[in-house]
C-alpha atoms as a PDB file:
ATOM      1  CA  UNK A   1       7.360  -6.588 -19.263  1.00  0.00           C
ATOM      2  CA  UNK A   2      10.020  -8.565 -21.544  1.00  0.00           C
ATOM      3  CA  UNK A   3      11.741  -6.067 -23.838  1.00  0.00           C
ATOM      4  CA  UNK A   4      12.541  -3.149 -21.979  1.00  0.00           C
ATOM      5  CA  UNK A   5      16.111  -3.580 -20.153  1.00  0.00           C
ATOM      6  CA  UNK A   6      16.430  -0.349 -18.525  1.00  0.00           C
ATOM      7  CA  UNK A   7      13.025  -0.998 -16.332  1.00  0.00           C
ATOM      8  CA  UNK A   8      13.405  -3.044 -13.106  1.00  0.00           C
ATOM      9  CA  UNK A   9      12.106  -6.652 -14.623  1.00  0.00           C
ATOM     10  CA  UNK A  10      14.396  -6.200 -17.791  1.00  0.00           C
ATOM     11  CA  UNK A  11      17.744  -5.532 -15.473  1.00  0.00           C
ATOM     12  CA  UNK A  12      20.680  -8.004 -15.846  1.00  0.00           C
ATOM     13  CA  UNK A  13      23.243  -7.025 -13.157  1.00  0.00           C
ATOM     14  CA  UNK A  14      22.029  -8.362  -9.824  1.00  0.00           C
ATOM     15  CA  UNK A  15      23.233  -4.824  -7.613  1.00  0.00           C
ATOM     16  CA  UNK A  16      21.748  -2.743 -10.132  1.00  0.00           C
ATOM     17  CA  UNK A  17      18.559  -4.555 -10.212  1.00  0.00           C
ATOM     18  CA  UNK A  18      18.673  -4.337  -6.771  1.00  0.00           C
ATOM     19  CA  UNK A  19      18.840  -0.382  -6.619  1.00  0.00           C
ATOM     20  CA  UNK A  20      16.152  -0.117  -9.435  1.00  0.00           C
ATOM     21  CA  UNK A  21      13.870  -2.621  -7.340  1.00  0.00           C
ATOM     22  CA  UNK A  22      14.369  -0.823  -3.878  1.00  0.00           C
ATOM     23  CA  UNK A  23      13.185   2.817  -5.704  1.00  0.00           C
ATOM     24  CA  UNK A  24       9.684   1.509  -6.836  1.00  0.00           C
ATOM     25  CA  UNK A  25       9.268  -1.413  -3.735  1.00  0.00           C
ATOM     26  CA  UNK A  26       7.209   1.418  -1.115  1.00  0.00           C
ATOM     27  CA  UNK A  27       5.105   2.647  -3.889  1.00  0.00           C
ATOM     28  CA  UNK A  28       4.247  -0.346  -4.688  1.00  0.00           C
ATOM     29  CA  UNK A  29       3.957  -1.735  -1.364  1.00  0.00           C
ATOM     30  CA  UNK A  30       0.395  -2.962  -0.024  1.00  0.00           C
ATOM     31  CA  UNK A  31       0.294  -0.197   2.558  1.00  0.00           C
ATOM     32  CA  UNK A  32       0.794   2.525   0.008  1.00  0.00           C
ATOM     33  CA  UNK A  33      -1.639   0.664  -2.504  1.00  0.00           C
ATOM     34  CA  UNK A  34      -4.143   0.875   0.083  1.00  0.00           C
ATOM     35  CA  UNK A  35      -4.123   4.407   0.470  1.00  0.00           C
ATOM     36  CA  UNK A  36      -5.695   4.205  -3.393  1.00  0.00           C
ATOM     37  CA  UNK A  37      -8.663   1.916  -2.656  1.00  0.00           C
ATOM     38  CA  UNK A  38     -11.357   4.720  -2.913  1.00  0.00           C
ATOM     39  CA  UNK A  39     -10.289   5.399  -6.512  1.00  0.00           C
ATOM     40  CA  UNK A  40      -9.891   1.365  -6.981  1.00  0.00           C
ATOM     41  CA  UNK A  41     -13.415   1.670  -6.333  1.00  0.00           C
ATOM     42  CA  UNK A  42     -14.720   4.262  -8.243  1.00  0.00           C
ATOM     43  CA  UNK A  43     -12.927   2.183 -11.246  1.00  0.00           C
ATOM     44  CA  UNK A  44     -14.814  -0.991  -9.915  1.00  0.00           C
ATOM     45  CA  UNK A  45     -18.184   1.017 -10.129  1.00  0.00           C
ATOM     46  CA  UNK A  46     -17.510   2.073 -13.985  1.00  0.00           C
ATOM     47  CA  UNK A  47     -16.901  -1.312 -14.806  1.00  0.00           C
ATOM     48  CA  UNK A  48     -20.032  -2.805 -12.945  1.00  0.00           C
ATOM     49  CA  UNK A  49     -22.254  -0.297 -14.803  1.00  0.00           C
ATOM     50  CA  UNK A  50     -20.586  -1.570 -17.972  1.00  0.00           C
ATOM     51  CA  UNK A  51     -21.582  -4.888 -17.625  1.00  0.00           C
ATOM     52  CA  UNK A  52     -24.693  -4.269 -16.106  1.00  0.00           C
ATOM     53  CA  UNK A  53     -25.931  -2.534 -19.217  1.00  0.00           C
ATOM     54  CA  UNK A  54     -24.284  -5.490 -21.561  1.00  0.00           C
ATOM     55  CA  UNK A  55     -26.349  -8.420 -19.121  1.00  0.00           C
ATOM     56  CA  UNK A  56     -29.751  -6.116 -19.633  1.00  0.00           C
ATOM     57  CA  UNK A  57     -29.544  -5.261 -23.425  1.00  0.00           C
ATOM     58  CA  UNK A  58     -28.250  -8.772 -23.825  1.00  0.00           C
ATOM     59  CA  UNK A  59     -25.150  -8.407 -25.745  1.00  0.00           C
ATOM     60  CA  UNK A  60     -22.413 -11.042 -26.135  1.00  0.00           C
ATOM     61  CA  UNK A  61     -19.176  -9.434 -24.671  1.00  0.00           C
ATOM     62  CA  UNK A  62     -15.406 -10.954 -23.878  1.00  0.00           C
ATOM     63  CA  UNK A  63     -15.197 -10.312 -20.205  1.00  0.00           C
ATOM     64  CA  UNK A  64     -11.143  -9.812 -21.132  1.00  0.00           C
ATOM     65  CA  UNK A  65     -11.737  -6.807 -22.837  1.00  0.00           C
ATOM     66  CA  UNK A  66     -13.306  -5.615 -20.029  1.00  0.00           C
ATOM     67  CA  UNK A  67     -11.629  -6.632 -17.500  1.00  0.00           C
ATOM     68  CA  UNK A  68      -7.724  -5.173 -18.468  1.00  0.00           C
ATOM     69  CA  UNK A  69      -9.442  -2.077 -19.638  1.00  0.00           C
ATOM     70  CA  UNK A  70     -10.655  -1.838 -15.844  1.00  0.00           C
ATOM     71  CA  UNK A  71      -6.641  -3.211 -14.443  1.00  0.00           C
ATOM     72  CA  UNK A  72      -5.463  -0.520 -17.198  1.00  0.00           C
ATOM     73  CA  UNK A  73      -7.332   2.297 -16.189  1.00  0.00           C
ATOM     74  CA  UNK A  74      -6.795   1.752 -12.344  1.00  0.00           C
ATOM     75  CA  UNK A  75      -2.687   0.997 -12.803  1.00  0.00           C
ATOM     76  CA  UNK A  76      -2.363   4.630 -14.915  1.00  0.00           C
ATOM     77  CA  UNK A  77      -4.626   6.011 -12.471  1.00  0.00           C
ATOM     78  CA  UNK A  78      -2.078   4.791  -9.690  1.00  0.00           C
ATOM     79  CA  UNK A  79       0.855   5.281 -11.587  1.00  0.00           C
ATOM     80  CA  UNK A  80       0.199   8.866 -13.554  1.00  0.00           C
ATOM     81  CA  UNK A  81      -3.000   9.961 -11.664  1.00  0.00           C
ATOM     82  CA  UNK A  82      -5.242  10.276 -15.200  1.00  0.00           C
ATOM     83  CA  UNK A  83      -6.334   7.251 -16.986  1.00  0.00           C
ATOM     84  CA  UNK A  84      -6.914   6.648 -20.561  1.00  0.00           C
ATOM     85  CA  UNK A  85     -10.607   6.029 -20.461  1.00  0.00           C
ATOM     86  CA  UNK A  86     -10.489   2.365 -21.819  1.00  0.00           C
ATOM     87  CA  UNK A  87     -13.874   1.918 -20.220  1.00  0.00           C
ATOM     88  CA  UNK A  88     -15.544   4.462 -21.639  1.00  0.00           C
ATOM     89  CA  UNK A  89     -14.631   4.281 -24.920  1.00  0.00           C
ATOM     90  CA  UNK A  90     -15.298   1.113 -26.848  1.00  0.00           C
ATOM     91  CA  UNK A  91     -13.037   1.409 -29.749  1.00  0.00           C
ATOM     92  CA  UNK A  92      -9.518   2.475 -27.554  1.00  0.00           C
ATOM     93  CA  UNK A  93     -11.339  -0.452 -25.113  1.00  0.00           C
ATOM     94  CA  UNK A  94     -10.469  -3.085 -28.241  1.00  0.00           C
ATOM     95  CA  UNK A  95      -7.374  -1.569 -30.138  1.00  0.00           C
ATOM     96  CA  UNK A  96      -5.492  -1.660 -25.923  1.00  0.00           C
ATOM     97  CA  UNK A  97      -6.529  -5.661 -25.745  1.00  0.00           C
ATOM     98  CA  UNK A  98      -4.892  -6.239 -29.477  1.00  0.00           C
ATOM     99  CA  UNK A  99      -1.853  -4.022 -28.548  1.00  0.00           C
ATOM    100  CA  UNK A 100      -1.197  -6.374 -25.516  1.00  0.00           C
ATOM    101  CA  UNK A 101      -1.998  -9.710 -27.429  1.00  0.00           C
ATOM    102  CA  UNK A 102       0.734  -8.517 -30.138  1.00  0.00           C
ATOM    103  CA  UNK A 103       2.982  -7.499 -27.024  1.00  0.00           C
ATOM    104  CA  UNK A 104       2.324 -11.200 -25.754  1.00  0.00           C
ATOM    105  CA  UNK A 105       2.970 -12.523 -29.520  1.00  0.00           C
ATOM    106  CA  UNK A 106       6.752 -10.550 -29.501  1.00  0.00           C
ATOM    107  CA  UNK A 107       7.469 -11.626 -26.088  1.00  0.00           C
ATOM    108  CA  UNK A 108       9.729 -14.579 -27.385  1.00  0.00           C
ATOM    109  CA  UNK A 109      11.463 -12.826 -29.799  1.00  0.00           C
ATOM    110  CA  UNK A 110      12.411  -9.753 -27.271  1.00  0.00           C
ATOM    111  CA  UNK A 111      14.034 -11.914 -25.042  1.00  0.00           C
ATOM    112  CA  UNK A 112      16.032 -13.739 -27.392  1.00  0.00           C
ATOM    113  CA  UNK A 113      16.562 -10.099 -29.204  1.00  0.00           C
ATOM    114  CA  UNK A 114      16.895  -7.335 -26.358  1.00  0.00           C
ATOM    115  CA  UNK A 115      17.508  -4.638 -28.455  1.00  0.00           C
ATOM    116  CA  UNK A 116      14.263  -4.918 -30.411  1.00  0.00           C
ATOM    117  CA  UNK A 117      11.499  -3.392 -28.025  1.00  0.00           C
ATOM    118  CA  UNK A 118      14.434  -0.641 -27.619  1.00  0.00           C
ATOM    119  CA  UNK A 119      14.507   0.157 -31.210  1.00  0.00           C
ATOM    120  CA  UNK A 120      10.796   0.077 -31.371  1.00  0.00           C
ATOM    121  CA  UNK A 121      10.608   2.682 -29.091  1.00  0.00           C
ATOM    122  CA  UNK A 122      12.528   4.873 -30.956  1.00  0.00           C
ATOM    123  CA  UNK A 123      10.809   4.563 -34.438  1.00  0.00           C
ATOM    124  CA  UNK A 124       8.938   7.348 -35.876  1.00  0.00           C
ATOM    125  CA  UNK A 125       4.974   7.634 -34.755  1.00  0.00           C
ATOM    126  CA  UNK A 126       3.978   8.274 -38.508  1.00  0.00           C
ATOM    127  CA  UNK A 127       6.453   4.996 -39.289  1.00  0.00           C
ATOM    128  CA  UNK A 128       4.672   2.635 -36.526  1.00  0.00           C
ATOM    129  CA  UNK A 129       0.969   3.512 -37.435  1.00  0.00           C
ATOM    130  CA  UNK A 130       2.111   2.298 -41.414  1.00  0.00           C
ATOM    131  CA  UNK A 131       4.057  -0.693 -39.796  1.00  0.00           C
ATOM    132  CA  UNK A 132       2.052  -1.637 -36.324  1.00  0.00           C
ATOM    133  CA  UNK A 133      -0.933   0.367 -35.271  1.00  0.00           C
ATOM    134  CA  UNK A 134      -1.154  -2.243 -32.542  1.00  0.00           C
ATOM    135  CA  UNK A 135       2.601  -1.355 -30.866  1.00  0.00           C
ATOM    136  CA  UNK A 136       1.923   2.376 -31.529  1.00  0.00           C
ATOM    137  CA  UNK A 137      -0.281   2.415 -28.728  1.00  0.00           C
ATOM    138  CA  UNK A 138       2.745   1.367 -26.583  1.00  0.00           C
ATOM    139  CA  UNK A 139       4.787   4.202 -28.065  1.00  0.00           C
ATOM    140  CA  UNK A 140       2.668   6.576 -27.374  1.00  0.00           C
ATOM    141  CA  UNK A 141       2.509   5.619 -23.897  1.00  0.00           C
ATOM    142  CA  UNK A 142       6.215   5.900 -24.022  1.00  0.00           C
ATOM    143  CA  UNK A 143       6.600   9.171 -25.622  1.00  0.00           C
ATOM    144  CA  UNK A 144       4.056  10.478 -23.019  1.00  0.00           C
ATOM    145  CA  UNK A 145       6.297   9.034 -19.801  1.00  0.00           C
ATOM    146  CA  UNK A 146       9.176  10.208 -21.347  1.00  0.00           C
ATOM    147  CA  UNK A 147       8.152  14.466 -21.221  1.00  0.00           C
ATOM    148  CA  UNK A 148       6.673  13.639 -17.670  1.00  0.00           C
ATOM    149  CA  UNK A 149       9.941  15.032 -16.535  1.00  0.00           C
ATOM    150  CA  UNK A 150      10.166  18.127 -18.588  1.00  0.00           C
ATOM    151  CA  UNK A 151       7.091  19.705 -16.443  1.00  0.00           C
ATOM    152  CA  UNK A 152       7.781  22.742 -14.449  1.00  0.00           C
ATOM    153  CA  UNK A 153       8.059  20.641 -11.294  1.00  0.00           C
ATOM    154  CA  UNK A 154      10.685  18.982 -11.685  1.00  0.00           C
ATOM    155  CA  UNK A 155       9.080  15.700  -9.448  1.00  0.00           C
ATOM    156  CA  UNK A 156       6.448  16.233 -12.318  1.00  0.00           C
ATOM    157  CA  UNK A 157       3.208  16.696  -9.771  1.00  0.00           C
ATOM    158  CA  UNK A 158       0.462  14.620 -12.306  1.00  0.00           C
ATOM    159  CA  UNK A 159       2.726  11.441 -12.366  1.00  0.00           C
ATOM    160  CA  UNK A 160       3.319   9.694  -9.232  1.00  0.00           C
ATOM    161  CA  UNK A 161       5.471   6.922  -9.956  1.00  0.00           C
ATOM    162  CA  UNK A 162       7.758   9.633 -11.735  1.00  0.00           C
ATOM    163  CA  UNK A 163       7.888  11.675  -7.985  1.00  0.00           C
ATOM    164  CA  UNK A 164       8.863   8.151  -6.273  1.00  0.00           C
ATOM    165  CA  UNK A 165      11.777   7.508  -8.742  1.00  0.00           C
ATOM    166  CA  UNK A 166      13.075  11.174  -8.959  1.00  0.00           C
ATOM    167  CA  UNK A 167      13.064  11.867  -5.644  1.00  0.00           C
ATOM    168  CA  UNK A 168      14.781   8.530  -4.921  1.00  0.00           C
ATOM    169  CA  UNK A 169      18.675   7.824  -3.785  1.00  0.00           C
ATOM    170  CA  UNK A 170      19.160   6.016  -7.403  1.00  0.00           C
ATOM    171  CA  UNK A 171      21.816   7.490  -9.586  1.00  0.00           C
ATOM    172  CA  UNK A 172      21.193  10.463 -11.766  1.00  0.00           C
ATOM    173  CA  UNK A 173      21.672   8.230 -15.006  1.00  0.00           C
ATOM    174  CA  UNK A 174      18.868   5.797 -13.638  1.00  0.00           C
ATOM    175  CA  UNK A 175      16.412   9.079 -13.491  1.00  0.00           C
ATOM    176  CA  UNK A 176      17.039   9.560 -16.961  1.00  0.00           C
ATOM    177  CA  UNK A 177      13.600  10.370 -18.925  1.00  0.00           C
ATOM    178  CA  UNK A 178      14.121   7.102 -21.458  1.00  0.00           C
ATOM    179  CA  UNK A 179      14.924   4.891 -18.182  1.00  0.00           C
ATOM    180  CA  UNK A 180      12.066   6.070 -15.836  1.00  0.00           C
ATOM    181  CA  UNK A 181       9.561   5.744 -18.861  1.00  0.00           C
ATOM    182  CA  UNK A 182      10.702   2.525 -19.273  1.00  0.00           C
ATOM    183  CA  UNK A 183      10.023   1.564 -15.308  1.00  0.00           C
ATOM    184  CA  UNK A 184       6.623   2.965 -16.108  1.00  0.00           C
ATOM    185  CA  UNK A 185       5.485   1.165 -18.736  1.00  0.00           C
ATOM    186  CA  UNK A 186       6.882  -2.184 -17.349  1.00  0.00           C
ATOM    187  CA  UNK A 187       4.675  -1.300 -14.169  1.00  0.00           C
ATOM    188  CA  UNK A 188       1.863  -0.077 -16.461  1.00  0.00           C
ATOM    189  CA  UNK A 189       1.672  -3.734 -18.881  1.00  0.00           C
ATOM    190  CA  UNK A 190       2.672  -5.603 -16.327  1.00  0.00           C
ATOM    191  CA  UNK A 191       0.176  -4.469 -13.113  1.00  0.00           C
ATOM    192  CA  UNK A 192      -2.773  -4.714 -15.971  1.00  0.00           C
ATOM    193  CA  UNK A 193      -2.186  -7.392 -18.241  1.00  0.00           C
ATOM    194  CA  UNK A 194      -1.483 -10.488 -14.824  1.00  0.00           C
ATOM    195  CA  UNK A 195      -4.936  -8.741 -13.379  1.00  0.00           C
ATOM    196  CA  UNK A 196      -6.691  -9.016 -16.356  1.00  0.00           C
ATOM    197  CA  UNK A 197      -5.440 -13.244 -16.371  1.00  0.00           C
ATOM    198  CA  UNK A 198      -6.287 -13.856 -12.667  1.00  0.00           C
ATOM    199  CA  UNK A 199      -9.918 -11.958 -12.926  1.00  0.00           C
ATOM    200  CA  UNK A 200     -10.678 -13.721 -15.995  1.00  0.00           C
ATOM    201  CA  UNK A 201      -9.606 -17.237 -14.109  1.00  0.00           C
ATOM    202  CA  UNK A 202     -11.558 -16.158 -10.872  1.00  0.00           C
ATOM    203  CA  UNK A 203     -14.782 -15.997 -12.532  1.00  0.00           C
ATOM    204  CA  UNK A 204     -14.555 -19.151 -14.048  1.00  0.00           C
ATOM    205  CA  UNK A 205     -13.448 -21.290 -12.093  1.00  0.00           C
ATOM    206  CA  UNK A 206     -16.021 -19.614  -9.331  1.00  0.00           C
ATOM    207  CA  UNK A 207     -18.699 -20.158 -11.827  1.00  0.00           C
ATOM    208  CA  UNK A 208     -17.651 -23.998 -12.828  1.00  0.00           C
ATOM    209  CA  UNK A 209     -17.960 -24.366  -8.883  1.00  0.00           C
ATOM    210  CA  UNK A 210     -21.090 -24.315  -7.543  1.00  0.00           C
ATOM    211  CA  UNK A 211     -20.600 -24.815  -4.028  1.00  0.00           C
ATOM    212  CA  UNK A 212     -17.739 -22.408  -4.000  1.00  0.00           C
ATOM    213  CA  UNK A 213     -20.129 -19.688  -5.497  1.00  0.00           C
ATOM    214  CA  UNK A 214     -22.476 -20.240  -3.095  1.00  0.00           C
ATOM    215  CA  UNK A 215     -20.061 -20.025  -0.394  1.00  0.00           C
ATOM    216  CA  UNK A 216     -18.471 -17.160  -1.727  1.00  0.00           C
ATOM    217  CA  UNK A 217     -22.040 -15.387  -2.510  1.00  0.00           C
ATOM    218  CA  UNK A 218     -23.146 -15.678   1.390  1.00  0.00           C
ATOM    219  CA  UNK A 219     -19.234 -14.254   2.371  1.00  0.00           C
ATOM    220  CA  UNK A 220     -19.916 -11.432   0.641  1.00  0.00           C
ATOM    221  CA  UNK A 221     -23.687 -10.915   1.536  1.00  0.00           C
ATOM    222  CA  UNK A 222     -22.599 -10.859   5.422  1.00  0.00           C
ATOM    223  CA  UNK A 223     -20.011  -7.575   4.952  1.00  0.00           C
ATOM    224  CA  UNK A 224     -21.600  -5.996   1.653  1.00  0.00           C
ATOM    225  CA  UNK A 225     -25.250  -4.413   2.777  1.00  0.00           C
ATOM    226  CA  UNK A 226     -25.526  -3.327  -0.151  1.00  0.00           C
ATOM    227  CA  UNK A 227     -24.217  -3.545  -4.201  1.00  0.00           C
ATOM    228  CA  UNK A 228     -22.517  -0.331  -3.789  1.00  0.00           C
ATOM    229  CA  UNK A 229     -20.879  -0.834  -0.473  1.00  0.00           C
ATOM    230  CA  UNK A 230     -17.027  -0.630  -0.508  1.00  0.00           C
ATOM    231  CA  UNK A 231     -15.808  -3.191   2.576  1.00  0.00           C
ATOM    232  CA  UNK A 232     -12.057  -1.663   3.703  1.00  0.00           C
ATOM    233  CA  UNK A 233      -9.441  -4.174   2.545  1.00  0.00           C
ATOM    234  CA  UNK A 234      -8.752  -5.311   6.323  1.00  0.00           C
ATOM    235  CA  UNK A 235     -12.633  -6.591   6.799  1.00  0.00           C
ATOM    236  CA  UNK A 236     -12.002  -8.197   3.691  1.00  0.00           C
ATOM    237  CA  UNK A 237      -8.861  -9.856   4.578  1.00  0.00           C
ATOM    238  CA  UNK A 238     -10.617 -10.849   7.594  1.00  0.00           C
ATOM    239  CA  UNK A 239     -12.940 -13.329   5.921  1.00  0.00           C
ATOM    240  CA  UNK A 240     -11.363 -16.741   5.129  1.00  0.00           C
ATOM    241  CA  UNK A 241     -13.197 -17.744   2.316  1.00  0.00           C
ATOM    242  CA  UNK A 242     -11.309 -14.567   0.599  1.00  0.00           C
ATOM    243  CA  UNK A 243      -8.031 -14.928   1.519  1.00  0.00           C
ATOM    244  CA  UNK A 244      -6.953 -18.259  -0.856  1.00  0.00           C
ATOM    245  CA  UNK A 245      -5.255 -17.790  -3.431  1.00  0.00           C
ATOM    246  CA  UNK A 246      -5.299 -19.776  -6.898  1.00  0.00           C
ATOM    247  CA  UNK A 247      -2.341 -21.712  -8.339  1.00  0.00           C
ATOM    248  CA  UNK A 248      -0.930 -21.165 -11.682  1.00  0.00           C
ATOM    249  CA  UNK A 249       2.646 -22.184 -12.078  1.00  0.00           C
ATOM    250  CA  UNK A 250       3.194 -25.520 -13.559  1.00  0.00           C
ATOM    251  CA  UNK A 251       5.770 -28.293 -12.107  1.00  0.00           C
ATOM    252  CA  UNK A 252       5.791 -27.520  -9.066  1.00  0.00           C
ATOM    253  CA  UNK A 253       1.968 -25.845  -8.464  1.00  0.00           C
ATOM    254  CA  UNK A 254       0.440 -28.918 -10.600  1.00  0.00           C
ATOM    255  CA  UNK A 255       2.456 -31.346  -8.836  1.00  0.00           C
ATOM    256  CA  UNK A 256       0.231 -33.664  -7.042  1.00  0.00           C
ATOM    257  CA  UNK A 257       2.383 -35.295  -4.491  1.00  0.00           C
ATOM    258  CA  UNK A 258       2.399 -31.467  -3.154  1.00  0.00           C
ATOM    259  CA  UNK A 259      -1.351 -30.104  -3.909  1.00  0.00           C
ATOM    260  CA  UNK A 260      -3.356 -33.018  -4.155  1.00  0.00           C
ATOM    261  CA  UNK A 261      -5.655 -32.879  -7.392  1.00  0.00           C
ATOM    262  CA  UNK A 262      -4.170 -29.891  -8.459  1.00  0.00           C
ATOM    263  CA  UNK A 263      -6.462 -29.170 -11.364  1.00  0.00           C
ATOM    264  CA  UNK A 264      -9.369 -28.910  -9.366  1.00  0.00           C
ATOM    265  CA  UNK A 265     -10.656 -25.293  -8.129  1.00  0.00           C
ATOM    266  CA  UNK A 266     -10.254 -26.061  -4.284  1.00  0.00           C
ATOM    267  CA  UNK A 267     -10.496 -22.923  -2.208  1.00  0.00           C
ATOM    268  CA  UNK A 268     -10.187 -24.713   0.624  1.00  0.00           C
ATOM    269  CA  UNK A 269      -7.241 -26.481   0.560  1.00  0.00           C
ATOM    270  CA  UNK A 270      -5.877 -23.366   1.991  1.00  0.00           C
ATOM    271  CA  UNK A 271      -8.137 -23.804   5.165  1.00  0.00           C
ATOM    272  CA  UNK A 272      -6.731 -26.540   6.893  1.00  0.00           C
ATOM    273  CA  UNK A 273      -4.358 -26.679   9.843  1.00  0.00           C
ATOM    274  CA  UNK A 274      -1.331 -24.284  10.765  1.00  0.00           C
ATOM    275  CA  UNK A 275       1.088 -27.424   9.636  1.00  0.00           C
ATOM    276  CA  UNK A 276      -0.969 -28.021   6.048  1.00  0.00           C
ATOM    277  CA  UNK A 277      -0.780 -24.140   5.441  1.00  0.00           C
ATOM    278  CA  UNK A 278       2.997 -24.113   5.790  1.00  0.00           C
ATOM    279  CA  UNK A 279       3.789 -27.281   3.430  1.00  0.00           C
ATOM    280  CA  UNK A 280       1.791 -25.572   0.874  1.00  0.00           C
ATOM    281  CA  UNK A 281       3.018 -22.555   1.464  1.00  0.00           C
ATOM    282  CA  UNK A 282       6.413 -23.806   1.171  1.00  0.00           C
ATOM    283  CA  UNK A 283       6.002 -24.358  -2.467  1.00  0.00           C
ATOM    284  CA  UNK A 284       3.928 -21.802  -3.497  1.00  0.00           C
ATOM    285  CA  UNK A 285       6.258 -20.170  -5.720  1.00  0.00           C
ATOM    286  CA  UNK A 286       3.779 -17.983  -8.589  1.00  0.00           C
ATOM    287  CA  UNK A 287       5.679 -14.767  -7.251  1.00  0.00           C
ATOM    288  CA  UNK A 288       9.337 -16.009  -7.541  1.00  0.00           C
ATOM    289  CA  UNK A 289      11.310 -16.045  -5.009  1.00  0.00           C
ATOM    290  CA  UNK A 290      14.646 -13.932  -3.602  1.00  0.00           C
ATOM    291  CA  UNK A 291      16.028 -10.919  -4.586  1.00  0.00           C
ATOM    292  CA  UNK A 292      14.051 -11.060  -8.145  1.00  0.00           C
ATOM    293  CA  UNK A 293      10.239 -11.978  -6.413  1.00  0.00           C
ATOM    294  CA  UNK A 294       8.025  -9.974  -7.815  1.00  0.00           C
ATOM    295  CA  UNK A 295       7.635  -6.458  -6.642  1.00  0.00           C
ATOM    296  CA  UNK A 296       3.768  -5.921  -7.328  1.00  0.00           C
ATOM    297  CA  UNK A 297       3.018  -9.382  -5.433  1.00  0.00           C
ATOM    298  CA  UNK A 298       1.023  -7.422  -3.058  1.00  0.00           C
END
């Protein structure tokens, strides 16, 4: 998340950056993310029963609403081990997707201005529901990360990604309360907001496709007995058809001397041999690459 220079994303200095990265890079990690996959679930369920009820009574519904309020929910659940009940309350549901489209809408002027999102976070609550109602969301957030430390425990035992910073090697001043809360909300927006994009991309483009949702409907018919079942992530990693992955950077992804008809939904262009693999591969550069990849890539 742009804006917030003391979190990981937001660091200048390369060796600091580095330190910051290496304190959050295990809890983040796919192993330890994996260890959350019955709650993922339970999340998934909620937001099924949502939509179920909005396909039988009919009702026209943005699937993006839904859809971060489901990546929000299960991030804060990771991250602080309580969510903030986006799905099951319709009006928070809304006001969270218009404080992230603002977020989007400042994101040009807090990187030319790094001291803004700073100075927001400091304003009076009373002073940003008059000025923003939309941002006050994210200061709330803040103010709520920021007396995670003050608990008795000093690891604060209700937020996790507090406990994996604290009880880090990082300097004292990086376990600072304004710091850490900045980590978390940079791991809160960010983990929600990209999930929110690729689910919304997923079921389009696998709806525009009808061969691939066929193919994709049988996959999943052959490992899920039933709606409810909950395959473990290495039986799903185990079926081919689930394993490629969509493009979305520009220049180099939509090049087509390197993916050929790049603006087509091809699944299967990641199927071919060991040698085709590895040339796309090659460029397949959505993450980043180096010391500044991505951290939640997994």
């Amino acid at each position: 998340m742009s804006g917030v220079p003391q979190g990981t994303f937001g660091t200048v200095d390369h060796y600091i950056h580095r330190q910051r990265r290496s304190a959050v890079k295990t809890f983040v990690s796919k192993r330890t993310v994996q260890t959350f996959q019955a709650s993922i679930c339970s999340t998934i369920e909620l937001l099924c029963r949502e939509l179920d009820h909005l396909v039988i009574t009919g009702e026209t519904f943005e699937c993006s609403t839904y859809f971060l309020a489901w990546a929000t929910d299960s991030v804060a659940k990771y991250l602080e081990n309580s969510t903030y009940g986006l799905l099951d309350d319709g009006r928070r549901r809304k006001d969270w997707q218009d404080t992230i489209a603002e977020v989007v809408e400042l994101t040009p002027l807090v990187k030319q201005f790094p001291s803004f999102m700073p100075l927001v976070l400091r304003v009076p609550e009373w002073l940003m529901r008059i000025v923003s109602p939309k941002m006050n969301l994210i200061l709330l957030m803040h103010k709520d990360n920021q007396q995670a430390k003050n608990l008795d425990n000093p690891y604060g035992d209700k937020i996790d990604a507090y406990r994996a910073i604290l009880s880090s090697s990082l300097p004292e001043i990086d376990k600072e309360p304004d710091r850490v809360a900045q980590e978390v909300l940079t791991l809160l927006v960010g983990g929600s907001a990209t999930t929110m994009r690729v689910m919304l991309r997923i079921v389009y483009h696998v709806n525009s496709t009808p061969h691939v949702l066929d193919r994709l409907t049988k996959t999943l018919d052959a490992i899920m007995t039933t709606s409810t079942a909950h395959p473990e992530l290495e039986v799903l990693e185990k079926q081919d058809y689930l394993t490629p992955v969509s493009m979305s950077i520009s220049r180099i992804l939509m090049d087509p001397n390197i993916y050929a008809d790049p603006y087509d939904f091809q699944p299967e262009r990641w199927l071919g041999t060991s040698a085709q693999q590895a040339r796309l591969a090659n460029h397949f550069v959505p993450f980043g690459r180096g010391a500044r990849m991505c951290v939640g890539q997994k």
